[in-house]
C-alpha atoms as a PDB file:
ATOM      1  CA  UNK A   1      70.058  71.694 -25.610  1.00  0.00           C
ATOM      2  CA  UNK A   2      68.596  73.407 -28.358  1.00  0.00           C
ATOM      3  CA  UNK A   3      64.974  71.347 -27.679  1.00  0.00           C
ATOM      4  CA  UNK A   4      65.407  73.225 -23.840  1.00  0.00           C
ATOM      5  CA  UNK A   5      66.302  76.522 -25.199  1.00  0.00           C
ATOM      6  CA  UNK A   6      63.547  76.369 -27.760  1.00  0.00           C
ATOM      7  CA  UNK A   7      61.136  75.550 -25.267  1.00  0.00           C
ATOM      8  CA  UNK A   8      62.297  78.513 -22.678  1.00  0.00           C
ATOM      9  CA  UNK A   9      61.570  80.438 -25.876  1.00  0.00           C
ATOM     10  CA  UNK A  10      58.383  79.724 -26.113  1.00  0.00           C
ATOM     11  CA  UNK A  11      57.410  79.574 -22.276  1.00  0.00           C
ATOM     12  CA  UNK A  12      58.801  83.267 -22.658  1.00  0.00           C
ATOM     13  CA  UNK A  13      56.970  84.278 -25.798  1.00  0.00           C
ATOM     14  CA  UNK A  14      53.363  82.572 -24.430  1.00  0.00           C
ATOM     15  CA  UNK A  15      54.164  84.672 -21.236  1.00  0.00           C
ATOM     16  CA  UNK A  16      54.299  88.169 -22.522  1.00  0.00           C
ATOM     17  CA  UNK A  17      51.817  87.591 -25.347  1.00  0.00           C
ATOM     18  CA  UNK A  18      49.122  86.777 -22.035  1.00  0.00           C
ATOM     19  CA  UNK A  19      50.176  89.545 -20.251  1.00  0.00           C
ATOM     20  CA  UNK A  20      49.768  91.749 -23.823  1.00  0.00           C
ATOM     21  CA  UNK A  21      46.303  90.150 -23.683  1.00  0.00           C
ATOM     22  CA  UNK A  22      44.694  90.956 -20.178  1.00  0.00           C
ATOM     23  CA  UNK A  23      46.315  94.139 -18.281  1.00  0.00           C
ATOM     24  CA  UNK A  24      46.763  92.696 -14.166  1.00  0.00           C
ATOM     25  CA  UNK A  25      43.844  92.965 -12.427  1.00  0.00           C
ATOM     26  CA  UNK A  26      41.858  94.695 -15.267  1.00  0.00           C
ATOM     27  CA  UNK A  27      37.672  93.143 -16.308  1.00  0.00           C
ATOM     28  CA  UNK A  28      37.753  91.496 -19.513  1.00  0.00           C
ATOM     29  CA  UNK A  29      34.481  92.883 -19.997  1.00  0.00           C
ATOM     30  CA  UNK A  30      35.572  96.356 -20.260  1.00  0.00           C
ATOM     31  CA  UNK A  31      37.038  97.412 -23.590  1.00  0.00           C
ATOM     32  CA  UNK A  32      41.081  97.927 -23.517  1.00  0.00           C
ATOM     33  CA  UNK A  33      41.347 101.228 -24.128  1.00  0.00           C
ATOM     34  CA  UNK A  34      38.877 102.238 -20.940  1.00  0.00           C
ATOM     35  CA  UNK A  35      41.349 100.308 -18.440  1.00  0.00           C
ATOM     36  CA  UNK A  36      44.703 102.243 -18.318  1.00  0.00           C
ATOM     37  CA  UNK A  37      44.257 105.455 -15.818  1.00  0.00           C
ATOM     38  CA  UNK A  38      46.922 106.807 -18.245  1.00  0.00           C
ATOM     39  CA  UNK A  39      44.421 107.416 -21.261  1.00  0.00           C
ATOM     40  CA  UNK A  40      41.883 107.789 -18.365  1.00  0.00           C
ATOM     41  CA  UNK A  41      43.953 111.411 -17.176  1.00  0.00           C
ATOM     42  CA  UNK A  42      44.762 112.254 -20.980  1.00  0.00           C
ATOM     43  CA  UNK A  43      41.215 111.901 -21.707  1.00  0.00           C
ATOM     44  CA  UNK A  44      40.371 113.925 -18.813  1.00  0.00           C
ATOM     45  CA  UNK A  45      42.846 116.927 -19.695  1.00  0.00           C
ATOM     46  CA  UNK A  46      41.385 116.843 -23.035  1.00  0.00           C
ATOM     47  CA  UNK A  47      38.116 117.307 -21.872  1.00  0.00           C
ATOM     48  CA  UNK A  48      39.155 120.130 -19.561  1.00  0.00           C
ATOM     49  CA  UNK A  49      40.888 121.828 -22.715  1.00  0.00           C
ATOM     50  CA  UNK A  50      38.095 121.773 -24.594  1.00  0.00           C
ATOM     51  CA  UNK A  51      35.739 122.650 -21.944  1.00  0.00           C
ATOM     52  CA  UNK A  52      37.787 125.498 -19.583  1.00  0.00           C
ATOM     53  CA  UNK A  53      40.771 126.346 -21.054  1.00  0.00           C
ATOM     54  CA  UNK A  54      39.972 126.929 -24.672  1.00  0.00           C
ATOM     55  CA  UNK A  55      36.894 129.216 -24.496  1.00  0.00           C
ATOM     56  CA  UNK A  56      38.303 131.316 -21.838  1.00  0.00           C
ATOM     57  CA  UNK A  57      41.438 132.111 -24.215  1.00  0.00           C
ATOM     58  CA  UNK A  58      39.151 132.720 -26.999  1.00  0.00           C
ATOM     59  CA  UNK A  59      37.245 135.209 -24.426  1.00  0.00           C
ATOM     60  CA  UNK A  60      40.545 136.474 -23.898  1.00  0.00           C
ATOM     61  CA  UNK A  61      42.118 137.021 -27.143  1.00  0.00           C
ATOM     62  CA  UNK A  62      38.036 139.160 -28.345  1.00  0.00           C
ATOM     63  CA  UNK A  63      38.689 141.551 -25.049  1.00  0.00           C
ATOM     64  CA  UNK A  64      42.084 142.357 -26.224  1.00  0.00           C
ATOM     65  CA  UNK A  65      41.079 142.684 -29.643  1.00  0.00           C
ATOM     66  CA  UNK A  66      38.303 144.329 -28.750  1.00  0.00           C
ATOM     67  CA  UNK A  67      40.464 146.887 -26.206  1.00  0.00           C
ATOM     68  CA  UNK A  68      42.940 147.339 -29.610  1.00  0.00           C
ATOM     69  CA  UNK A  69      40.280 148.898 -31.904  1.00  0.00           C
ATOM     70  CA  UNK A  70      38.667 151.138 -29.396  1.00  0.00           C
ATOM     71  CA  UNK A  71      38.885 154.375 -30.772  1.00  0.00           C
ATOM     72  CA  UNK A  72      37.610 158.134 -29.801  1.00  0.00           C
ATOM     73  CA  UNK A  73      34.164 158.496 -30.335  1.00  0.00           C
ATOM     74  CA  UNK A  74      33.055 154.849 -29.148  1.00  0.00           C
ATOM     75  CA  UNK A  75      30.492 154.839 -26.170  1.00  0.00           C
ATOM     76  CA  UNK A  76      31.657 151.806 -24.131  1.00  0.00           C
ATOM     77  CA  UNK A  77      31.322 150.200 -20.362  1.00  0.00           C
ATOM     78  CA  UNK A  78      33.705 150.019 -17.528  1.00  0.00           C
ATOM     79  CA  UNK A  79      33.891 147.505 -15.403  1.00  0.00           C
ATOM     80  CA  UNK A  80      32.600 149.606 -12.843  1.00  0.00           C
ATOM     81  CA  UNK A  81      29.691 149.604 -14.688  1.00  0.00           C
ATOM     82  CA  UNK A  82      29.749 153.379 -15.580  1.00  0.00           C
ATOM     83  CA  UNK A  83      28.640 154.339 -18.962  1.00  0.00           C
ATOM     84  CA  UNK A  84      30.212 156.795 -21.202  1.00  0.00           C
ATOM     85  CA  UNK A  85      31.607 157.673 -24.684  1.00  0.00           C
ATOM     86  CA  UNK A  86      35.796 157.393 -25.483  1.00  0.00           C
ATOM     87  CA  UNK A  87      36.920 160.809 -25.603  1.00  0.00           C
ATOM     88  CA  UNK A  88      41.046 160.318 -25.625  1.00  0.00           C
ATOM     89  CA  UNK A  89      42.991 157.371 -25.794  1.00  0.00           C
ATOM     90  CA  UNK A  90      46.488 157.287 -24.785  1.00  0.00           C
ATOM     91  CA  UNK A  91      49.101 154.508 -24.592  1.00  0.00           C
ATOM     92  CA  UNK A  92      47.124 152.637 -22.011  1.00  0.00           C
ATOM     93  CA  UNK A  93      44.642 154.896 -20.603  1.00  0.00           C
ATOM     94  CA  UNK A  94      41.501 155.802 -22.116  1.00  0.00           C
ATOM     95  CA  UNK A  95      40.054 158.733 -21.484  1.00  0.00           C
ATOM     96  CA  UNK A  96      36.161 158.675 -20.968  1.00  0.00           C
ATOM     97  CA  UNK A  97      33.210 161.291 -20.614  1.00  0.00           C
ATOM     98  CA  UNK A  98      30.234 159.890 -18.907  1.00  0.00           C
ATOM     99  CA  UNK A  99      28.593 163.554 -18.611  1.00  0.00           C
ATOM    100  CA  UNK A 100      28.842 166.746 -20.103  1.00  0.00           C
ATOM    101  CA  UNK A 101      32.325 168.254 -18.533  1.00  0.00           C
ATOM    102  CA  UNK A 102      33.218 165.076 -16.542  1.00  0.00           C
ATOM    103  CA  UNK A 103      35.897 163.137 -17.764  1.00  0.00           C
ATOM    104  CA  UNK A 104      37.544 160.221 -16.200  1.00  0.00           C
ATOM    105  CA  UNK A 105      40.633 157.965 -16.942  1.00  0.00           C
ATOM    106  CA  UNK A 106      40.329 154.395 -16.729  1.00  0.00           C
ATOM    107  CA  UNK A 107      43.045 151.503 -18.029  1.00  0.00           C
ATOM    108  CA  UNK A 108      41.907 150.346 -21.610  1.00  0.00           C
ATOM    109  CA  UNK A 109      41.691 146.863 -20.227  1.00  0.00           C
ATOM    110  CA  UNK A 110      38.967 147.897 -17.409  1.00  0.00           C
ATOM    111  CA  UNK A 111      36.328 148.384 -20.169  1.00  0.00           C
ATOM    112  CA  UNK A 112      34.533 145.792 -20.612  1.00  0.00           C
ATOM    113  CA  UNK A 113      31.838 146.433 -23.678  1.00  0.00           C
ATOM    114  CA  UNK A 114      31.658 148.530 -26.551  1.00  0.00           C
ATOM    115  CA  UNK A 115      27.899 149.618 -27.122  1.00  0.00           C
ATOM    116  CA  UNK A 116      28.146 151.303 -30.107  1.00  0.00           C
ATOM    117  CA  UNK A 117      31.170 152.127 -32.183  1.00  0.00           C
ATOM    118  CA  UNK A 118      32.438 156.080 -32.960  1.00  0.00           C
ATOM    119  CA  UNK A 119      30.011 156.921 -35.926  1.00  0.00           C
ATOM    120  CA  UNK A 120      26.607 155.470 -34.462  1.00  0.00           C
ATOM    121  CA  UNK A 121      26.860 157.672 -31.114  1.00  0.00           C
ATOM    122  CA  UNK A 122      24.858 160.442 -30.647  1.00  0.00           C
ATOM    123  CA  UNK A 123      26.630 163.080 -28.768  1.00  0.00           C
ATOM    124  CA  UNK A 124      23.984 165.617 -27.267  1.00  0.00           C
END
């Protein structure tokens, strides 16, 4: 008995340690670690991190820091594409004059660029 059950053992043992070796149906030819679609997909969300995901947030996270240190005095863009110079900012409106006497309110998030800050504008 214990010859059988040693040699059930081993059919077991030589078993698994083949299937450990080749993946079903996979090329030996092709290293291991191309074969699983598993690392395939992680390797592909990676890649869309790194390529999508990450640069937009960084894009992202300049506007709104950009959007927090606007200040009265800077001449800036809308993302209308009007020019003009910050001229009031309140809690989420800014305030802007794009010609003598004309002032408009836009949301501090619709401007888009800062040109110049406060203290290199030229105010005619």
């Amino acid at each position: 008995m214990n010859n059988i059950a040693h040699l059930v053992a081993s059919i077991d043992l030589n078993f698994w340690l083949a299937v450990a070796e080749t993946p079903s149906g996979s090329n030996p030819n092709i290293p291991f670690f191309l074969q699983p679609p598993i690392i395939m997909m992680g390797l592909m969300v990676l890649m869309f991190y790194f390529l999508i995901i990450r640069p937009q947030s960084k894009k992202a996270k300049a506007h709104r820091n950009m959007v927090e240190a606007l200040k009265s005095g800077d001449k800036v863009v809308v993302a209308g594409g009007i020019h003009g110079i910050v001229a009031n900012i309140k809690d989420g409106i800014a305030v802007v004059r794009i010609a003598e006497g004309v002032k408009i309110e836009v949301d501090k998030a619709s401007i888009s660029t800062v040109v110049k800050s406060g203290s290199e504008v030229e105010v005619k």
